[in-house]
PDB file of N, CA and C in Angstrom:
ATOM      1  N   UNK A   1     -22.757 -27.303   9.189  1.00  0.00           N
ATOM      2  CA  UNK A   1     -23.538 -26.307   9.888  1.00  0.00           C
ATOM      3  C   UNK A   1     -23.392 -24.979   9.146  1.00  0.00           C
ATOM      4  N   UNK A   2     -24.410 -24.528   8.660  1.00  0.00           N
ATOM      5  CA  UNK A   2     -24.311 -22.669   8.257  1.00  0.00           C
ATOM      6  C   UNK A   2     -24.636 -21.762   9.120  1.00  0.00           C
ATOM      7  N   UNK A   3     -23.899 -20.780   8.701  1.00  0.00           N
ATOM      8  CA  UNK A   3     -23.823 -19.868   9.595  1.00  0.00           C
ATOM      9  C   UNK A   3     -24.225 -18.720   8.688  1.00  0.00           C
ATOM     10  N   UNK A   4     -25.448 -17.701   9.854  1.00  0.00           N
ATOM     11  CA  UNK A   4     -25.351 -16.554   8.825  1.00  0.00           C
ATOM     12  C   UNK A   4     -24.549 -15.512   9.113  1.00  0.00           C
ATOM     13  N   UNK A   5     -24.127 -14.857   7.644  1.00  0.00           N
ATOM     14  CA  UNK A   5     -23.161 -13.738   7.988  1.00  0.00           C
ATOM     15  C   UNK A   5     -23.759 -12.297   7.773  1.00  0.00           C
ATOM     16  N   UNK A   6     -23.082 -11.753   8.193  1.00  0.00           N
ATOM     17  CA  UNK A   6     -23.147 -10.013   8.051  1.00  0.00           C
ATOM     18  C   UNK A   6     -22.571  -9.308   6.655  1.00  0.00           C
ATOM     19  N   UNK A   7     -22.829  -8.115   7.125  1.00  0.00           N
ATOM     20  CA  UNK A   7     -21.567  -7.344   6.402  1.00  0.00           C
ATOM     21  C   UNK A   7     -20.680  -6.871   6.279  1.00  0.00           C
ATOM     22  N   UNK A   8     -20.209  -7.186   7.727  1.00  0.00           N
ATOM     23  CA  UNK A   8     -19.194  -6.909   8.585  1.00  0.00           C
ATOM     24  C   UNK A   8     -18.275  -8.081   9.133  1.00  0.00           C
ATOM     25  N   UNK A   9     -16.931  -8.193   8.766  1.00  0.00           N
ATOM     26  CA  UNK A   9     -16.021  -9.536   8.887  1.00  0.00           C
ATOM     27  C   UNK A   9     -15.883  -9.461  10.399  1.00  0.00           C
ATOM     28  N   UNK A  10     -15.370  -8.230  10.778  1.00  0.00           N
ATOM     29  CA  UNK A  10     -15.231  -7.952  12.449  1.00  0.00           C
ATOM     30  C   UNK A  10     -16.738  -9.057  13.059  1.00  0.00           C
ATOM     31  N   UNK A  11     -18.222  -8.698  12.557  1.00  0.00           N
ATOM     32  CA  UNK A  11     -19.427  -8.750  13.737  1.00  0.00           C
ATOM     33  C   UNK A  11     -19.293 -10.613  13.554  1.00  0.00           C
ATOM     34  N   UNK A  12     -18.921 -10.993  12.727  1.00  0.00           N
ATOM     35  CA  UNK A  12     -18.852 -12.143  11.880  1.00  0.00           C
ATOM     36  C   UNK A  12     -17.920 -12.603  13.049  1.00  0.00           C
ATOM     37  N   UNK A  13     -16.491 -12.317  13.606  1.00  0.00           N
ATOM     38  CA  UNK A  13     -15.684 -12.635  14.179  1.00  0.00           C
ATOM     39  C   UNK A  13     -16.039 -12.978  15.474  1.00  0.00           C
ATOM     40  N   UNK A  14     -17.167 -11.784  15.622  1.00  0.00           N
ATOM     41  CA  UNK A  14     -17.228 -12.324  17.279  1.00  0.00           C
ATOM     42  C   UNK A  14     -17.446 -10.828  18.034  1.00  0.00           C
ATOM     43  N   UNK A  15     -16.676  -9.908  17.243  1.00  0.00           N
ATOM     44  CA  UNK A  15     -17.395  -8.259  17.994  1.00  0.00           C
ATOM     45  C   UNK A  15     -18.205  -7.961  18.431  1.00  0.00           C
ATOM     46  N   UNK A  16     -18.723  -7.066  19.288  1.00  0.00           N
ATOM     47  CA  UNK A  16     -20.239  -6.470  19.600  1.00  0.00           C
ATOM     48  C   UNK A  16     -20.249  -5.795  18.187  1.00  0.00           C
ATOM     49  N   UNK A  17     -21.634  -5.254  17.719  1.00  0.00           N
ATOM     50  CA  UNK A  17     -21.956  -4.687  17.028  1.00  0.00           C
ATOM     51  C   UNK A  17     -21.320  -3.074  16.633  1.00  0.00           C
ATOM     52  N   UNK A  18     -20.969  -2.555  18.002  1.00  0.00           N
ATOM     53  CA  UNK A  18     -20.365  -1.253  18.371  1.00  0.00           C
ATOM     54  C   UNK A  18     -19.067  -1.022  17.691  1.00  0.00           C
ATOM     55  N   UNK A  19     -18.303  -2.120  18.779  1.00  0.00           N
ATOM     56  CA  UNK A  19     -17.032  -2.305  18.288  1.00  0.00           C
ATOM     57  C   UNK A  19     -16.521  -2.763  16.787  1.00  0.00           C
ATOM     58  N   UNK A  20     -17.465  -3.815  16.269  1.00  0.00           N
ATOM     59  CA  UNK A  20     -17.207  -4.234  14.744  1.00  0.00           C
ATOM     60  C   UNK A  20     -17.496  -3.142  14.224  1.00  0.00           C
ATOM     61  N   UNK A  21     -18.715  -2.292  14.186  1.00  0.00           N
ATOM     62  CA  UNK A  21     -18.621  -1.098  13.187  1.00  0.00           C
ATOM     63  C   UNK A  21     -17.273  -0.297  13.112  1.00  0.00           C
ATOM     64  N   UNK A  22     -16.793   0.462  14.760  1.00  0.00           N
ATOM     65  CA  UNK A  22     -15.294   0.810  14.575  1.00  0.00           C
ATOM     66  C   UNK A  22     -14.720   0.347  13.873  1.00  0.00           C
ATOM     67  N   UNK A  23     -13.930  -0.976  14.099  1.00  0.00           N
ATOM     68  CA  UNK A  23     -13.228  -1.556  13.166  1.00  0.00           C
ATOM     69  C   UNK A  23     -13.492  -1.423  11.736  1.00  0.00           C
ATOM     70  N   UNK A  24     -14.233  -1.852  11.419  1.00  0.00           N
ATOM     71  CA  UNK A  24     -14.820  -1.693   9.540  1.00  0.00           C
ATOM     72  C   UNK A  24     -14.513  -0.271   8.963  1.00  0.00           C
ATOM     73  N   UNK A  25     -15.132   0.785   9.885  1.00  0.00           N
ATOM     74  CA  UNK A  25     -14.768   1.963   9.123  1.00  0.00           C
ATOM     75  C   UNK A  25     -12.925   2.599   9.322  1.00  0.00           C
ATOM     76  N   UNK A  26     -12.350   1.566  10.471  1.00  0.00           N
ATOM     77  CA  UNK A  26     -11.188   2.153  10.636  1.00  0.00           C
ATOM     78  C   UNK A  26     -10.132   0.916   9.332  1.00  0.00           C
ATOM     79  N   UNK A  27     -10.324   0.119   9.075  1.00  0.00           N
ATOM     80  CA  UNK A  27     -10.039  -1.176   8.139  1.00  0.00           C
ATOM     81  C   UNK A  27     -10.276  -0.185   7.123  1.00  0.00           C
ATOM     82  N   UNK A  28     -11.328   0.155   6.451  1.00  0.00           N
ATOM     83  CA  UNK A  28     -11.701   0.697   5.558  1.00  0.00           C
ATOM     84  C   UNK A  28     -10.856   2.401   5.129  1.00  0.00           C
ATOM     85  N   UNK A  29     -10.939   3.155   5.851  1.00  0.00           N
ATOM     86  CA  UNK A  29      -9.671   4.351   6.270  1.00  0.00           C
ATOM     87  C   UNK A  29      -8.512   3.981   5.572  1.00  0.00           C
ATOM     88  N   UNK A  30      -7.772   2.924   6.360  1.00  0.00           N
ATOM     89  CA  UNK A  30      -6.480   2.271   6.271  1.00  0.00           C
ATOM     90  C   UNK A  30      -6.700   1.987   4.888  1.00  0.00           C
ATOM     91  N   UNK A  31      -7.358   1.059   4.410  1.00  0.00           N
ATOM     92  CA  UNK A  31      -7.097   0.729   2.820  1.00  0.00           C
ATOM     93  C   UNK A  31      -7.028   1.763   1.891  1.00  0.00           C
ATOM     94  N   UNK A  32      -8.079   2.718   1.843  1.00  0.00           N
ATOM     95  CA  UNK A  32      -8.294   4.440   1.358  1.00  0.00           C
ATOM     96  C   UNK A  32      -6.546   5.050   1.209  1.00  0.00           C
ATOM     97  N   UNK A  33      -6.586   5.272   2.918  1.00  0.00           N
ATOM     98  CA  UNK A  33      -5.187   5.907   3.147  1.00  0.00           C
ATOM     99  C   UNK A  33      -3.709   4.989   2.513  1.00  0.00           C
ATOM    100  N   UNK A  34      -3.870   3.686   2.386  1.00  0.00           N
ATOM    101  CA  UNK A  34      -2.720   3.156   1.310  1.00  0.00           C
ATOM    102  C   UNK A  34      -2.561   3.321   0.082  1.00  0.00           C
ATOM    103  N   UNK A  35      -3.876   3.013  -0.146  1.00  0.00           N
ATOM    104  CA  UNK A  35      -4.337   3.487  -1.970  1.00  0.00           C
ATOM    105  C   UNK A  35      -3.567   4.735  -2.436  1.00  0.00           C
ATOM    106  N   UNK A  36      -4.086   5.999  -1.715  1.00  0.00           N
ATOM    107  CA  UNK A  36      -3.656   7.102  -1.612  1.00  0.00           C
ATOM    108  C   UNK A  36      -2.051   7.142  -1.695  1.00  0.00           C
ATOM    109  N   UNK A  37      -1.743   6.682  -0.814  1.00  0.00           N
ATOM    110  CA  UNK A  37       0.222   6.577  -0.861  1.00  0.00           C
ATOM    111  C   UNK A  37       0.394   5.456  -2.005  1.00  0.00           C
ATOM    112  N   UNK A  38       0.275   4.682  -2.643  1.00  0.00           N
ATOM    113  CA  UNK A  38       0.349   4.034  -3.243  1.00  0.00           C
ATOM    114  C   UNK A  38       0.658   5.199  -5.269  1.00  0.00           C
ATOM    115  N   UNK A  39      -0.558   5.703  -4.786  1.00  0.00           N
ATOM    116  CA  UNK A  39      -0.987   6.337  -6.260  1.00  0.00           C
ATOM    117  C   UNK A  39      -0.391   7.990  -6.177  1.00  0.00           C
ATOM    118  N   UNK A  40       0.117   7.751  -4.970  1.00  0.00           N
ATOM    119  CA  UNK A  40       0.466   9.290  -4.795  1.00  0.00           C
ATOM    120  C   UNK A  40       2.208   9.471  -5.054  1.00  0.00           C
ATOM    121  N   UNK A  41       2.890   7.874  -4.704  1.00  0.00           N
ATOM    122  CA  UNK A  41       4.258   7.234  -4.973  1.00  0.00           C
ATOM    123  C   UNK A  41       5.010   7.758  -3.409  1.00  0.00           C
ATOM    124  N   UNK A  42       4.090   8.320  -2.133  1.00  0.00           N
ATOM    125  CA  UNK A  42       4.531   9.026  -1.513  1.00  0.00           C
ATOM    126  C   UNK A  42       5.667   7.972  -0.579  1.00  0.00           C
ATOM    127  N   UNK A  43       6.617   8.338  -0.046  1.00  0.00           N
ATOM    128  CA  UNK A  43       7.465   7.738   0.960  1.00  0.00           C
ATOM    129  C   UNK A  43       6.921   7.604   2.019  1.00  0.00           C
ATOM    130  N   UNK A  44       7.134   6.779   2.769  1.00  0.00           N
ATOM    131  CA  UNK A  44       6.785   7.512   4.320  1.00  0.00           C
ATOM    132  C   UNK A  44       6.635   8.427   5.220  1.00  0.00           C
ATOM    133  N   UNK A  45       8.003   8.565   5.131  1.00  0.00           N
ATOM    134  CA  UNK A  45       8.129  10.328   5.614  1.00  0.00           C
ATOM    135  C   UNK A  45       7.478  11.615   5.042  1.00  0.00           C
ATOM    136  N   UNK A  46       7.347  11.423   3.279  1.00  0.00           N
ATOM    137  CA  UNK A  46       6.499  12.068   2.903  1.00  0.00           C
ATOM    138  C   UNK A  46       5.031  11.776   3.083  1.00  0.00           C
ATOM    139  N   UNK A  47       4.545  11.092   3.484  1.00  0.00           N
ATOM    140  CA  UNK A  47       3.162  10.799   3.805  1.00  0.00           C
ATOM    141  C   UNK A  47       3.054  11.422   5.035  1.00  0.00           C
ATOM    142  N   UNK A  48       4.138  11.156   5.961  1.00  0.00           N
ATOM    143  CA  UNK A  48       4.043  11.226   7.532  1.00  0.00           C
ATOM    144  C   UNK A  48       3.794  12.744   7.623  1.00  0.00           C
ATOM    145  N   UNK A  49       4.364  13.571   6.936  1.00  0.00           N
ATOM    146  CA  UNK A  49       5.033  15.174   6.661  1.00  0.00           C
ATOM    147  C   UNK A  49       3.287  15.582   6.254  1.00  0.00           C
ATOM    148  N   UNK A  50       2.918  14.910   5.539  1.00  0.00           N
ATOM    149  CA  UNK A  50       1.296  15.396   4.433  1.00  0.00           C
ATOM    150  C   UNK A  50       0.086  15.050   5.276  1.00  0.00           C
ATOM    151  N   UNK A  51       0.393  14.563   6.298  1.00  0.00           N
ATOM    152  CA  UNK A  51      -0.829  13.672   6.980  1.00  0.00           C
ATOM    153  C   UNK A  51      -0.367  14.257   8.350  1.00  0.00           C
ATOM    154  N   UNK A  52       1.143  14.943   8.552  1.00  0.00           N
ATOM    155  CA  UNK A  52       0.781  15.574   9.977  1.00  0.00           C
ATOM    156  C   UNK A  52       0.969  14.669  11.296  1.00  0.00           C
ATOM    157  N   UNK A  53       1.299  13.433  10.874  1.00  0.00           N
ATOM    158  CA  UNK A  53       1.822  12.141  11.843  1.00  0.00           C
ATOM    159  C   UNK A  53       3.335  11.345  11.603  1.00  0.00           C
ATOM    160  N   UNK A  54       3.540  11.030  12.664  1.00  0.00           N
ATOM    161  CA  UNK A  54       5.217  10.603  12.457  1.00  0.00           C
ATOM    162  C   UNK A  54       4.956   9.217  11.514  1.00  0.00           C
ATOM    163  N   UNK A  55       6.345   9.019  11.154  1.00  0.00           N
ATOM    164  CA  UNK A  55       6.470   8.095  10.400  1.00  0.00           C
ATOM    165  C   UNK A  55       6.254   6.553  11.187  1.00  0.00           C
ATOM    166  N   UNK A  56       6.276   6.195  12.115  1.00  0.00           N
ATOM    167  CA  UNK A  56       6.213   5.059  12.533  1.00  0.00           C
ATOM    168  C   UNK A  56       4.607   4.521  12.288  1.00  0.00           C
ATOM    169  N   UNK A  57       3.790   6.133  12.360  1.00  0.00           N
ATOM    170  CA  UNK A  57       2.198   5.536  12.548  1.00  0.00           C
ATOM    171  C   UNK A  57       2.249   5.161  11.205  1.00  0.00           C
ATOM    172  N   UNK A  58       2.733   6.041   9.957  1.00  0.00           N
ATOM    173  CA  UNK A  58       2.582   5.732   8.244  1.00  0.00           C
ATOM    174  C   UNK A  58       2.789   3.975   8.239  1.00  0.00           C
ATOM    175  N   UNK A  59       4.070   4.129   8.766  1.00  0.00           N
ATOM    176  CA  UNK A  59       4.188   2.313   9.005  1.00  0.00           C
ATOM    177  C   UNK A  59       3.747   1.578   9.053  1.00  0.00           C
ATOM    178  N   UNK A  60       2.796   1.849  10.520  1.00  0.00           N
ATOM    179  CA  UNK A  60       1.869   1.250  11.030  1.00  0.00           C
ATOM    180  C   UNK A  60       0.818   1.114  10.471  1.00  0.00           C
ATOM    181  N   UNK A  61       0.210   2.111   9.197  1.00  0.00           N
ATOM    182  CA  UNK A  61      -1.275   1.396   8.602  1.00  0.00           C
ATOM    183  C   UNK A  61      -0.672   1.399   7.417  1.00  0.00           C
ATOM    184  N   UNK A  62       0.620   1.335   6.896  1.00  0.00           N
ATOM    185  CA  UNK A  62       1.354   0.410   5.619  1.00  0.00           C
ATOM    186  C   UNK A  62       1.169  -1.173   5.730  1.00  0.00           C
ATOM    187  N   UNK A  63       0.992  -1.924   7.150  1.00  0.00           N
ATOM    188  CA  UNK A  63       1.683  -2.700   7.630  1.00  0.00           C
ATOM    189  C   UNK A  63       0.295  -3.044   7.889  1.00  0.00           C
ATOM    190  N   UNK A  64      -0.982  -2.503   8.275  1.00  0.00           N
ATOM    191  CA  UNK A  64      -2.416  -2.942   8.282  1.00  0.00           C
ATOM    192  C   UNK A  64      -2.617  -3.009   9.968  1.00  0.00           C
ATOM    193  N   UNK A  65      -1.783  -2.684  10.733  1.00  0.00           N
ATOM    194  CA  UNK A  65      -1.647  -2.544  12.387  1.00  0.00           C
ATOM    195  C   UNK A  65      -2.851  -1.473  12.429  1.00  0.00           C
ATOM    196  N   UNK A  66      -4.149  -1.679  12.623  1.00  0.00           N
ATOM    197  CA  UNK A  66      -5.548  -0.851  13.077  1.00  0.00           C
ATOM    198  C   UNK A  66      -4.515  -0.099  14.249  1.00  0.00           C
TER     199      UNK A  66
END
C-alpha cells in the first residue's frame, strides 16, 4: 500500500496540520540551536549564560526533548 507523504514528518505521523507545523519549525530551531553550540564549542552553562536560559533547558534541546 502507498502512502502519500508531505513535507512534514510530524503531518506524516498523524498531527493536525497546526500542530505538525509547530513541531517542524520547533525540530528545526533545536537542530540550528545545536549546530550553533556545536561550532561555537560552547558548554552548557555557557550556552545557558548566552541564551539567557538555565542549563537543564540547554540539556534539554542537546538531548532533542522539543
Amino acid at each position: 500500500m502507498s502512502r502519500i507523504t508531505t513535507d512534514n514528518i510530524f503531518e506524516d505521523l498523524g498531527f493536525d496540520k497546526q500542530e505538525a507545523a509547530s513541531l517542524a519549525v520547533r525540530a528545526t530551531l533545536m537542530s540550528k540551536i545545536i549546530e550553533y553550540l556545536r561550532a561555537h564549542k560552547l558548554t552548557q552553562k555557557e550556552a545557558a549564560a548566552r541564551f539567557g536560559v538555565s542549563q537543564p533547558r540547554i540539556s534539554d534541546i542537546s538531548t532533542g526533548k522539543i
